[in-house]
Protein backbone atom coordinates (compact mmCIF):
# COMPACT_ATOMS: atom_id res chain seq x y z
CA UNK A 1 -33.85 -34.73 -14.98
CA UNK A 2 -30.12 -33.49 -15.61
CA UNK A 3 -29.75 -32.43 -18.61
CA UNK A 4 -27.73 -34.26 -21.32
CA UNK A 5 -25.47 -33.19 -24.26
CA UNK A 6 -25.75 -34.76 -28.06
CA UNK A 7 -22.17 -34.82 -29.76
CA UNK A 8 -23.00 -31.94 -32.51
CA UNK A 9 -23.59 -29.58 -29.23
CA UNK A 10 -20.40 -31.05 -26.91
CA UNK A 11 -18.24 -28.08 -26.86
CA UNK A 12 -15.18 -27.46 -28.98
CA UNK A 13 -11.83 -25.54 -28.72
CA UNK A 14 -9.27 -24.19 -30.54
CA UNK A 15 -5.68 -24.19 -29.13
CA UNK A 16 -2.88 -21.25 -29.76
CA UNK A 17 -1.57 -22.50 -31.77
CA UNK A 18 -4.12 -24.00 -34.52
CA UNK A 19 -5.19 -19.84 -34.60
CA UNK A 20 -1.74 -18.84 -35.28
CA UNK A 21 -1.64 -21.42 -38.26
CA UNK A 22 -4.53 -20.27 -39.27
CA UNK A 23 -3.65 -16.70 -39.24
CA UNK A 24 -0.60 -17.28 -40.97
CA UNK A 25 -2.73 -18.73 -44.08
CA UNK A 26 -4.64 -15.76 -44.14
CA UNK A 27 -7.64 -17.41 -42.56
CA UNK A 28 -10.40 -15.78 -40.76
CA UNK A 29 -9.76 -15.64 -36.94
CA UNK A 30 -12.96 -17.28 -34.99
CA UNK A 31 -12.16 -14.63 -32.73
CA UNK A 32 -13.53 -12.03 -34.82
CA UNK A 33 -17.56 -11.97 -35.50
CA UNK A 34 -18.34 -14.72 -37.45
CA UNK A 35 -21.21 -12.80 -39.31
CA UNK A 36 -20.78 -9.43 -40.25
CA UNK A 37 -23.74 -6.97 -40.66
CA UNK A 38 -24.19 -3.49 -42.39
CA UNK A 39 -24.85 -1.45 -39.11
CA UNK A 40 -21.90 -1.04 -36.31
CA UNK A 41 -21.26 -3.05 -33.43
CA UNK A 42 -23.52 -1.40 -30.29
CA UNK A 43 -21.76 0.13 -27.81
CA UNK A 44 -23.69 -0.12 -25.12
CA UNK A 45 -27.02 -2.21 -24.73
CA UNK A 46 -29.67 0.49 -25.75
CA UNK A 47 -27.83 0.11 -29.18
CA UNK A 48 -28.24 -3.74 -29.73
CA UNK A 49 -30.73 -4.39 -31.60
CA UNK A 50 -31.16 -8.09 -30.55
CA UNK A 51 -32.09 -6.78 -26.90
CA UNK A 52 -34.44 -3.93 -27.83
CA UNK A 53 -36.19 -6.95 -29.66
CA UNK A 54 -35.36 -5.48 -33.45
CA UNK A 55 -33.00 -8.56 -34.50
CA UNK A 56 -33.75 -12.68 -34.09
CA UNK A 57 -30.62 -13.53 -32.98
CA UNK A 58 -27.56 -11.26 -31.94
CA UNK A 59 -24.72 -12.02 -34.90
CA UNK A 60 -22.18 -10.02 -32.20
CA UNK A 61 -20.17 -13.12 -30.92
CA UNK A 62 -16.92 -11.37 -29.86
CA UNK A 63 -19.38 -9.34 -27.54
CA UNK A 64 -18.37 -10.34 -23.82
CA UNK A 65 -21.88 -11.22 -23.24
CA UNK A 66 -22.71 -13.57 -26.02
CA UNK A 67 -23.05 -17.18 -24.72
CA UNK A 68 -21.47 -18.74 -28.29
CA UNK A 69 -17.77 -18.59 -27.59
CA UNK A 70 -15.31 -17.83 -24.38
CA UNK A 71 -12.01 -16.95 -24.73
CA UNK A 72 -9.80 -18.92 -22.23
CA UNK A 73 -6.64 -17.32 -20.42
CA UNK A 74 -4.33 -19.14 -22.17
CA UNK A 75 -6.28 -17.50 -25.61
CA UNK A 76 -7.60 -20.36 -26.74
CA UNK A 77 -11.12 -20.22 -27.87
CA UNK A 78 -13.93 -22.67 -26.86
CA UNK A 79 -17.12 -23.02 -29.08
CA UNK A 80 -20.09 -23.62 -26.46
CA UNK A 81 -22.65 -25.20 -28.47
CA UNK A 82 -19.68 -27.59 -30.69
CA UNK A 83 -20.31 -26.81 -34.65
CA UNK A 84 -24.06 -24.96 -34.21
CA UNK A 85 -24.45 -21.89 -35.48
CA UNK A 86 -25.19 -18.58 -33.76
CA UNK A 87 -28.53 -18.65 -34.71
CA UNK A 88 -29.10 -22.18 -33.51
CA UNK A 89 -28.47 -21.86 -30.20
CA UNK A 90 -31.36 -21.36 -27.20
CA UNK A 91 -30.00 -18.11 -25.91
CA UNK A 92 -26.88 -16.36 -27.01
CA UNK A 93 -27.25 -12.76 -24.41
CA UNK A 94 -26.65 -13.20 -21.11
CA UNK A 95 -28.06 -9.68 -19.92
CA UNK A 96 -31.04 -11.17 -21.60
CA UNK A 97 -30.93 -13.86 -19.57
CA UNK A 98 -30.20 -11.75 -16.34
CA UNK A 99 -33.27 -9.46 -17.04
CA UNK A 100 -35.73 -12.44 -16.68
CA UNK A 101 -34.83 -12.78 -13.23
CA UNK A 102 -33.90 -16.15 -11.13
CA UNK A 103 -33.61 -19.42 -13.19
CA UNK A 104 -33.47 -23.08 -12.19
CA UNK A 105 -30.10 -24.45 -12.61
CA UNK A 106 -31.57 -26.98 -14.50
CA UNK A 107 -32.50 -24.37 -17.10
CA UNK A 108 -29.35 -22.21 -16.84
CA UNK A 109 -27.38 -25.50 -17.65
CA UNK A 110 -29.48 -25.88 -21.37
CA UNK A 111 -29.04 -22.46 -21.73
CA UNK A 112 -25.24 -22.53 -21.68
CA UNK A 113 -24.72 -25.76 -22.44
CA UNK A 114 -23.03 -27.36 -19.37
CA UNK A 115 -23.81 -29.66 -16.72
CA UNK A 116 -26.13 -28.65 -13.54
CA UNK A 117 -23.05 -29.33 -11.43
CA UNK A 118 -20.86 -27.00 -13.27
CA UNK A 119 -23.87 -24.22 -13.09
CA UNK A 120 -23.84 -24.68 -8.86
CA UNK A 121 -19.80 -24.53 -9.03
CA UNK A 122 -19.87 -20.77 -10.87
CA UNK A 123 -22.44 -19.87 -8.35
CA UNK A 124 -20.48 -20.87 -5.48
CA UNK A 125 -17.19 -19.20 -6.74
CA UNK A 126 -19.06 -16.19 -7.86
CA UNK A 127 -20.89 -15.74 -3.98
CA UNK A 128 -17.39 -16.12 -2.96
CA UNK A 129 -16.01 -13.81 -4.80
CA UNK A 130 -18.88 -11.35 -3.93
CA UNK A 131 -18.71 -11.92 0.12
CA UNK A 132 -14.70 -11.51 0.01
CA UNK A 133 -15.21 -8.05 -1.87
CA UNK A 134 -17.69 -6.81 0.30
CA UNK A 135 -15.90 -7.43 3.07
CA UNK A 136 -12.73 -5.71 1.89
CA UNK A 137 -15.20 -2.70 1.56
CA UNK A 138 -16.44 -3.19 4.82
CA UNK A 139 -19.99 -4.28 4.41
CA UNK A 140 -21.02 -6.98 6.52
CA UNK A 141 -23.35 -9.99 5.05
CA UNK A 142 -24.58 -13.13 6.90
CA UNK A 143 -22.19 -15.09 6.89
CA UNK A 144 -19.66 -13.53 5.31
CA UNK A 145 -16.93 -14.32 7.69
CA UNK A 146 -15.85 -17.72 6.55
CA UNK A 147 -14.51 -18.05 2.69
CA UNK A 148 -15.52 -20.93 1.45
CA UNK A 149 -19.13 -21.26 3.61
CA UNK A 150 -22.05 -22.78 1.19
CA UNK A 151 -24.09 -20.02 0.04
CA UNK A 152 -27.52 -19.35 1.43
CA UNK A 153 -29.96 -17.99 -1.46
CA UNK A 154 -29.80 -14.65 -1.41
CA UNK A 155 -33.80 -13.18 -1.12
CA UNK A 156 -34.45 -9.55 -1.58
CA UNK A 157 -35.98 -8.20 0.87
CA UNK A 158 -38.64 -6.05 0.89
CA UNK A 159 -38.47 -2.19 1.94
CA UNK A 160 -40.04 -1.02 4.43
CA UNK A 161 -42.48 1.55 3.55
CA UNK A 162 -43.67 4.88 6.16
CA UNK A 163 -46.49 3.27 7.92
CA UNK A 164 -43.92 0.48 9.36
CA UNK A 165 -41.50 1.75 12.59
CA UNK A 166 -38.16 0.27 10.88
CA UNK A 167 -38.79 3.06 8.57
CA UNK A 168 -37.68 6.06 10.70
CA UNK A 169 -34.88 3.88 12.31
CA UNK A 170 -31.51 4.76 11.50
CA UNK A 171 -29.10 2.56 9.26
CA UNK A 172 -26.08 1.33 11.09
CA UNK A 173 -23.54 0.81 8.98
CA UNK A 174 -20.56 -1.59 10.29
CA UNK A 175 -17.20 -0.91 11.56
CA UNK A 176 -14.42 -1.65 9.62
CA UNK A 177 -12.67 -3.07 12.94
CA UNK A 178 -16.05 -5.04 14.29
CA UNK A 179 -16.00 -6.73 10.67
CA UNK A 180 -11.94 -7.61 10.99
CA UNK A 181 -12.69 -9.02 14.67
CA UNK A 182 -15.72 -10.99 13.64
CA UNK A 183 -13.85 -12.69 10.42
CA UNK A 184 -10.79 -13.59 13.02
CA UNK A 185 -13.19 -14.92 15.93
CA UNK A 186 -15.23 -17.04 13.19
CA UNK A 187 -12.20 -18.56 11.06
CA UNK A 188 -11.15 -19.61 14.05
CA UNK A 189 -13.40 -21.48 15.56
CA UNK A 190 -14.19 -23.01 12.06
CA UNK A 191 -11.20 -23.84 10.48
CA UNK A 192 -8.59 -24.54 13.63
CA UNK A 193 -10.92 -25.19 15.57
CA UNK A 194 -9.70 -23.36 18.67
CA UNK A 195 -11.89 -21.42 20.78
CA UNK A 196 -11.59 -17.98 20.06
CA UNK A 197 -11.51 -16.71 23.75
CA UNK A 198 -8.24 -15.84 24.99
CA UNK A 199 -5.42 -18.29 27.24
CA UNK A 200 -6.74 -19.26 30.49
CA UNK A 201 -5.73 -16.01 32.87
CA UNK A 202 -4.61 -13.70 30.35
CA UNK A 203 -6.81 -10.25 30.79
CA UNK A 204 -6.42 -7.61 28.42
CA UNK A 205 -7.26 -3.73 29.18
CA UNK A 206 -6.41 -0.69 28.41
CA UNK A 207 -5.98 1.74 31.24
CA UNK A 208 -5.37 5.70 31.52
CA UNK A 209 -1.68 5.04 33.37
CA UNK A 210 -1.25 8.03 35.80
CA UNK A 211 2.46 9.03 37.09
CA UNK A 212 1.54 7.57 40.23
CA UNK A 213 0.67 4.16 39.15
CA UNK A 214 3.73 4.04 36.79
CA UNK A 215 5.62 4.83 39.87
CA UNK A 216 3.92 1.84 41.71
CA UNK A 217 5.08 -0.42 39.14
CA UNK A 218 8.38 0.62 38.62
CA UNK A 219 9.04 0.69 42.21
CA UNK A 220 7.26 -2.66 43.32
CA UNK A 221 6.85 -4.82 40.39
CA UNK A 222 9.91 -3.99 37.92
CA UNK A 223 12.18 -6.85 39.24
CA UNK A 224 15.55 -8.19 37.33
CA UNK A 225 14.33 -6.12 34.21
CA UNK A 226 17.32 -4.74 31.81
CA UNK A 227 18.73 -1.66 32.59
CA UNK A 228 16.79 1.30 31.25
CA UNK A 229 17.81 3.79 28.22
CA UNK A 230 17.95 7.27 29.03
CA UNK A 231 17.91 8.16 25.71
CA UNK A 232 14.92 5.82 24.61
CA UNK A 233 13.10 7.75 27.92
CA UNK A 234 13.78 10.78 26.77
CA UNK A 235 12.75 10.16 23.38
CA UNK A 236 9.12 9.28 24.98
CA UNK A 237 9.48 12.33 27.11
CA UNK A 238 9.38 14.46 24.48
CA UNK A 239 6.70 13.04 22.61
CA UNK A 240 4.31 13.22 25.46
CA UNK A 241 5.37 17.20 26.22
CA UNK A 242 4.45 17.48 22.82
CA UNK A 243 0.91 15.62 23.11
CA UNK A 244 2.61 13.16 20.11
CA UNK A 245 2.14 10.75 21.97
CA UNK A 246 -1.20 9.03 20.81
CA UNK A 247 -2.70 5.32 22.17
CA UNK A 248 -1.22 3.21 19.62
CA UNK A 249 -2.48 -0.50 20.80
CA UNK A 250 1.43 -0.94 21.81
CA UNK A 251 0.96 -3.22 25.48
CA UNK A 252 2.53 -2.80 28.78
CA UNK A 253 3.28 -6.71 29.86
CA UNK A 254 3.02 -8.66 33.00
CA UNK A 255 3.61 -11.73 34.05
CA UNK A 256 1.19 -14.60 36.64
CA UNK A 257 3.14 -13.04 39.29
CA UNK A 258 2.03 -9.39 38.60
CA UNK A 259 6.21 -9.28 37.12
CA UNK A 260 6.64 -6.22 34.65
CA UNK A 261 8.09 -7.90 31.67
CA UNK A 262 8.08 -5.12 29.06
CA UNK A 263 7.45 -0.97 28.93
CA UNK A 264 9.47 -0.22 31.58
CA UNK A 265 10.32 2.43 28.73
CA UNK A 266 6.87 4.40 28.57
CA UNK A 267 5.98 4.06 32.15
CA UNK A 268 9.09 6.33 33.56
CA UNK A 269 8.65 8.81 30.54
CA UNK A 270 5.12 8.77 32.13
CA UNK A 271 6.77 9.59 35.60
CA UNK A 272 9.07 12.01 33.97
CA UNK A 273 6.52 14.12 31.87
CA UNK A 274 3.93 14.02 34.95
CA UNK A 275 1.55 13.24 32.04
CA UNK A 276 -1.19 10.01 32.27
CA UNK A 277 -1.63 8.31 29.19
CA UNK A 278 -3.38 5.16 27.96
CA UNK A 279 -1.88 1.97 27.96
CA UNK A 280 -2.87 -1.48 27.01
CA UNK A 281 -2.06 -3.58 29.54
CA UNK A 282 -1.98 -7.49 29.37
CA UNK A 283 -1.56 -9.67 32.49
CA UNK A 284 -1.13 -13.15 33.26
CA UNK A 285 1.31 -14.03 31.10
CA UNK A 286 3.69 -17.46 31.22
CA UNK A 287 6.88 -15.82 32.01
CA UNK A 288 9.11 -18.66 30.66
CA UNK A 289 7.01 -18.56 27.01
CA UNK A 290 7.03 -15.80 26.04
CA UNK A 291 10.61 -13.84 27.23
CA UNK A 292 12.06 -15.25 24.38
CA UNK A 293 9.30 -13.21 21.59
CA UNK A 294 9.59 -9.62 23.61
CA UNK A 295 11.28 -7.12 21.69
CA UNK A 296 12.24 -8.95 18.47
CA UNK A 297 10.79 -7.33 16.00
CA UNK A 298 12.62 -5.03 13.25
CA UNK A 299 11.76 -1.19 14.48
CA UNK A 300 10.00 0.52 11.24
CA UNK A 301 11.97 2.27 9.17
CA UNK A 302 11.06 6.08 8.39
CA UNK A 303 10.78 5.49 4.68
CA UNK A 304 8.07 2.35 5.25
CA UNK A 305 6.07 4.82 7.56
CA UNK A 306 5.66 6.90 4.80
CA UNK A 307 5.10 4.68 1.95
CA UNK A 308 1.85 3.23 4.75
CA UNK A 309 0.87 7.54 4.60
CA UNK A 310 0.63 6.99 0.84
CA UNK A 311 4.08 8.61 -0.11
CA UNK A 312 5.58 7.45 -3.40
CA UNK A 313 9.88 6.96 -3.62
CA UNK A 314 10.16 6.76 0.29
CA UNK A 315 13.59 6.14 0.60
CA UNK A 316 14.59 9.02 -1.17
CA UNK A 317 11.99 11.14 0.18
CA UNK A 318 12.77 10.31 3.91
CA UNK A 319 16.63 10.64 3.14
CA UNK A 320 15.31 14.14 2.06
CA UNK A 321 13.34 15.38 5.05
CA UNK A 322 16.43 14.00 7.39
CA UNK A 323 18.46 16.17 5.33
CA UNK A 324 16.41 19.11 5.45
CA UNK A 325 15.96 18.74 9.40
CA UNK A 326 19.81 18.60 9.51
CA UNK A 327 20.16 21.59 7.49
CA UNK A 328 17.88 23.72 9.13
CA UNK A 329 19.31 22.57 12.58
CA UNK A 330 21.85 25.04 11.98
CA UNK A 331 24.07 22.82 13.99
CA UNK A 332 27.30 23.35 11.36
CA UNK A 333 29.74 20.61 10.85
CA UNK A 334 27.75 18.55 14.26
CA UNK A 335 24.37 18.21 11.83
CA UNK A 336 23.92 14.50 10.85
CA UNK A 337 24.14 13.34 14.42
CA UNK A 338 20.23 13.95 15.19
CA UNK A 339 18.21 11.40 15.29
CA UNK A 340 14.67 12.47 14.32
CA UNK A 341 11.30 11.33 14.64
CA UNK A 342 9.08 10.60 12.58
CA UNK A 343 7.16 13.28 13.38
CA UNK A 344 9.57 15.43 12.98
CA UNK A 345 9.51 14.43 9.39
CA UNK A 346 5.77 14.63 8.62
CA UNK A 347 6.08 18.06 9.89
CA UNK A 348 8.41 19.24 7.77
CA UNK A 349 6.44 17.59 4.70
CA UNK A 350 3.66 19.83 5.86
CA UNK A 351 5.98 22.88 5.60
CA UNK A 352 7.57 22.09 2.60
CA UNK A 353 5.42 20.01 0.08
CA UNK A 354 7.37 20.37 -2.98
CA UNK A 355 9.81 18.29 -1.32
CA UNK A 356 7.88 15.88 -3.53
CA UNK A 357 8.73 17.44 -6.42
CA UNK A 358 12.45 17.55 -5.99
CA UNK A 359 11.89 13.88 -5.25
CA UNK A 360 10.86 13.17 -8.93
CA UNK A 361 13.10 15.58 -10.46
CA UNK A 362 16.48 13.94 -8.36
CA UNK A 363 15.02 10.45 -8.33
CA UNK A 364 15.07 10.49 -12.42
CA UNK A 365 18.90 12.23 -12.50
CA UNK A 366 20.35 9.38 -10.15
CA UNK A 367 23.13 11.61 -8.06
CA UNK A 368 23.83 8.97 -5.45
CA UNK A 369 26.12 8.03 -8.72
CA UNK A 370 28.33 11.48 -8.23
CA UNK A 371 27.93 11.77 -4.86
CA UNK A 372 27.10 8.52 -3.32
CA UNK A 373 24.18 9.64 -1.91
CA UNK A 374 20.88 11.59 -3.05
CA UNK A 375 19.68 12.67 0.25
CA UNK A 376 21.33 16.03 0.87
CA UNK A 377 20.55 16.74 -3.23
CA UNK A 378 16.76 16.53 -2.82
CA UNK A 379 16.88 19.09 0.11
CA UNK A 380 19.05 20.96 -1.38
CA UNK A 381 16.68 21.68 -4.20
CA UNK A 382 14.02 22.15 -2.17
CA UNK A 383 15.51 24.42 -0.34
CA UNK A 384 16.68 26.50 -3.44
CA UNK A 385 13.12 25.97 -5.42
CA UNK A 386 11.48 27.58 -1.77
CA UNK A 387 14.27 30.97 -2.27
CA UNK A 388 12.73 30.81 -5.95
CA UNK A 389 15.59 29.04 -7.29
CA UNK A 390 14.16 26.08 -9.11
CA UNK A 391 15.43 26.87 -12.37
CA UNK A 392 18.95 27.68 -11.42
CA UNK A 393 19.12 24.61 -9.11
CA UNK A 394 18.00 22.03 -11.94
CA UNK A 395 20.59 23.10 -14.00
CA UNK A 396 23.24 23.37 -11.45
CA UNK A 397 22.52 19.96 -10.78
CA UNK A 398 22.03 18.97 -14.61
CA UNK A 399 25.75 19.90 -15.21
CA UNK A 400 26.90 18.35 -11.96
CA UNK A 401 25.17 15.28 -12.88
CA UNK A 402 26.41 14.98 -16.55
CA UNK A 403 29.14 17.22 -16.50
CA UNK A 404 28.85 18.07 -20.30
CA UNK A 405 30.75 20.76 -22.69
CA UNK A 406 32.23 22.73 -19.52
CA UNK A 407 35.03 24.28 -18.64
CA UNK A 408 38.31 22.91 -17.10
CA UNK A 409 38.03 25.40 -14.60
CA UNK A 410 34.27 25.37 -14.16
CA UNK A 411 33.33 25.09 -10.78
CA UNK A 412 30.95 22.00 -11.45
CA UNK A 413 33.49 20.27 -12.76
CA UNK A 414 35.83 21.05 -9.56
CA UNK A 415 32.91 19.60 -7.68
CA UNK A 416 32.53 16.63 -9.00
CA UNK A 417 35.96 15.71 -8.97
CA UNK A 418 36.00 16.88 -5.32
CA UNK A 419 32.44 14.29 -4.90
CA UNK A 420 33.68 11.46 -6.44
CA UNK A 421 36.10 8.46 -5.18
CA UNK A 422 39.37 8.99 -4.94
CA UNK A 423 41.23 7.07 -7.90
CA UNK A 424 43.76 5.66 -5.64
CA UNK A 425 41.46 4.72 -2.48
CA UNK A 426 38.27 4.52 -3.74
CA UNK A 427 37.28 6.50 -0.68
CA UNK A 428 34.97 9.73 -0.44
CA UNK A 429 34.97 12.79 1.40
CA UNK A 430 32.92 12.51 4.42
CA UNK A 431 29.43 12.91 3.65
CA UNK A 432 29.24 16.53 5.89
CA UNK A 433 32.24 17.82 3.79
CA UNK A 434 30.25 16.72 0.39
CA UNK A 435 27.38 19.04 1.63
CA UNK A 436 29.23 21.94 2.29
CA UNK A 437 31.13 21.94 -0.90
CA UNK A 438 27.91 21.39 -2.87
CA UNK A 439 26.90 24.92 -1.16
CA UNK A 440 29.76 26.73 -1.64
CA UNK A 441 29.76 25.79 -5.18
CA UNK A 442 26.52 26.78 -5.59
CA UNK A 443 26.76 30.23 -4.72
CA UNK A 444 29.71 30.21 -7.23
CA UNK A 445 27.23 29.37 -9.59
CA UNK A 446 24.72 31.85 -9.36
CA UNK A 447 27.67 34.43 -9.06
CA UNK A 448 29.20 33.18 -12.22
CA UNK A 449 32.30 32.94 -10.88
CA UNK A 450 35.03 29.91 -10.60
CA UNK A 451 37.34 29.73 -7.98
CA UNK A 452 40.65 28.42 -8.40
CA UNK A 453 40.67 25.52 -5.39
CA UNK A 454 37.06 24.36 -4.55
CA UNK A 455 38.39 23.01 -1.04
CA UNK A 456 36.58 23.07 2.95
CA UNK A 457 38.44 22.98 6.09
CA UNK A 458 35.89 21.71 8.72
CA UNK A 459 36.05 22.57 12.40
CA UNK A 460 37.34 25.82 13.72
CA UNK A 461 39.51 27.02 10.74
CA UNK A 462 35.78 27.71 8.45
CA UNK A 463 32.46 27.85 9.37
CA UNK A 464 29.92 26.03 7.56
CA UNK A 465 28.53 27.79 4.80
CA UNK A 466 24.98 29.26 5.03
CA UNK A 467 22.62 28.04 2.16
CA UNK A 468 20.85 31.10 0.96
């Protein structure tokens, strides 16, 4: 028999904006406890006294477990059990509740005053809720896979003790990637209802590609492809001398005529390097489908390769490392013209950690507004804070920054007019000549010294300054 509700128990709320009228009058606030007691509000549930079985009722209704009122998001505040008191309700603790074990919903529903209906809803969100977390955290349930699914009831189940053989047997505990492929194979079959097998002759497998088969391929099978990049080959080259080269998942594609349609790239830096690496290779693709999908993707940027490592302020931070690479290239007025890898960058992030900290400290002083850029500043200062520099450097780069109470003939000052826009163009230096004035007048600084024309000739006529 459902359970029905008399009209002194139907629930009751109060809106926003009744409280605030009533707070305005001076009124008491139903938020706070409506009955207030000589001994302080328990902290923790050893201290109540209501569930160590001391007190009748529990007079605590702001408590988050107390079944009298709910606040609502929009802070509102709904009286369960309408105009009955605290100490006329069935239950008012729901760890109480919860220590008696499972209930009927029947029984649940008179203890919080609502419907059976509305009791089986909760559940349903709350095992929800529950399968969606574990699975974030990688524990597998039955049936877990599909949100949404109708909940099975949940039995404990009993342990096994040492006299049974399960005992000894090992606990497997479930890979993160067998529970991703498992959620993808079942949502599909259940919600789009495709089969979650691949396209008829499509084969995927991943293969150790030896220099000879790459040859093969490229020699037999690489017909009317676009023309090759020597520099994107050598780029792979390198990385495979330098055992960077790691099996990514990236796929070497054919088409249903055995047609190489893409990683023409990899395969002769595979020739090249005389290394064997492995590939995923997919074959038995529809030629006319999918030519028009190859290759347009956006390449990843260094800075969004770093913020997936957990970095914080990427884009200044990877500006930084290029920086750093470039000056320690000791390539002169030619640095900026690399292009590095992103290795290259994580390596020197290993060498030189409190890069991160001249991050923070640059990041907060905003130079791209003096010099249009805050790249070369941030390796700059790590640079000087590794010579054992750091306090010098900040304020070097203070008073460049603000350029406060100096000098007209202060070096900073002949900086920044040299870093900033021209008044009548609007133009800057070039960003090589920025650097190398931002060294020069550093060693100025520590000196103590002001020259009388901060100026660079790049090329032959001056060499590029040295850092240290």
């Amino acid at each position: 028999m459902s359970h029905q509700k008399t009209d002194e128990r139907n629930p009751r709320t109060i809106n926003v904006r009744v409280l605030k009228h009533l707070v305005e009058n001076d009124a008491p606030d139903p938020r706070d406890d409506t009955l207030h007691t000589c001994t302080p509000r328990p902290a923790i549930a050893g201290e109540c006294e209501y569930l160590t079985g001391k007190a009748e009722f529990c007079p605590w209704v702001g408590c988050r477990h107390h079944l009298y009122l709910d606040t609502v998001k929009n802070g509102s505040i709904k009286f369960n059990f309408g105009d009955a008191q605290p100490w006329e309700i069935p239950e008012s603790c729901t760890l109480l509740m919860a220590s008696f074990g499972p209930n009927k919903l029947v029984e649940i529903g008179e203890v919080m005053n609502i419907t059976r209906e509305r009791v089986r809803q909760i559940e349903s969100m709350a095992v929800r809720r529950f399968k969606r977390n574990t699975l974030r955290m990688g524990v597998a349930l039955p049936g877990s896979g599909v949100p949404g699914e109708r909940s099975k009831p949940m039995v404990q189940q009993r342990q096994p003790t040492s006299d049974t053989p399960s005992a000894k047997a090992p606990v497997r505990v479930p890979n993160r990637g067998d529970v991703i492929l498992s959620q993808a194979r079942t949502m599909a079959s259940e919600f789009d209802g495709a089969s979650p097998d691949l396209p008829k002759g499509v084969r995927i497998s991943p293969i150790l590609a030896t220099p000879a088969w790459a040859t093969l391929v490229l020699e037999q099978y690489n017909h009317h492809n676009r023309a090759m990049n020597a520099f994107t080959v050598q780029r792979y080259v390198r990385a495979m001398f330098e055992d960077a080269f790691p099996f990514n998942g990236d796929t070497v594609r054919f088409d249903t005529e055995g047609i190489l349609l893409d990683g023409q790239h990899r395969l002769r830096a595979i020739v090249e390097s005389d290394k064997s690496q492995w590939l995923l290779v997919v074959t038995g693709l529809q030629r006319g489908a999918v030519l028009g999908t190859i290759d347009i993707g956006r390449k990843r940027s260094h800075s969004e390769n770093l913020a997936l490592d957990g970095e914080r302020q990427t884009s200044l931070l990877a500006s930084g490392l290029r920086w750093l690479l470039n000056l320690r290239s000791e390539k002169g007025w030619s640095m900026g013209r690399n292009s590095w890898e992103y290795r290259d960058l994580r390596d020197a992030l290993r060498e030189v950690p409190y890069i991160r900290d001249s991050v923070k400290v640059l990041g907060n002083m905003k130079m791209n507004k003096v010099a249009g850029t805050g790249g070369f500043f941030i390796a700059l200062h790590a640079i000087w804070t590794g010579n054992g520099d750091k306090d010098i450097a900040e304020s070097f780069l203070k008073h460049l920054r603000f350029g406060h109470d100096l000098p007209m003939d202060h070096v900073i000052l002949q900086l920044r007019l040299r870093l900033l826009p021209d008044v009548r163009t609007g133009r800057r230096l070039p960003i090589i000549q920025r650097v190398a004035l931002t060294i020069k007048a550093w060693k100025h600084f520590k000196r103590g010294t002001n020259p009388t024309d901060l100026r660079v000739r790049p090329g032959a006529h001056e060499k590029f300054p040295t850092i240290t």
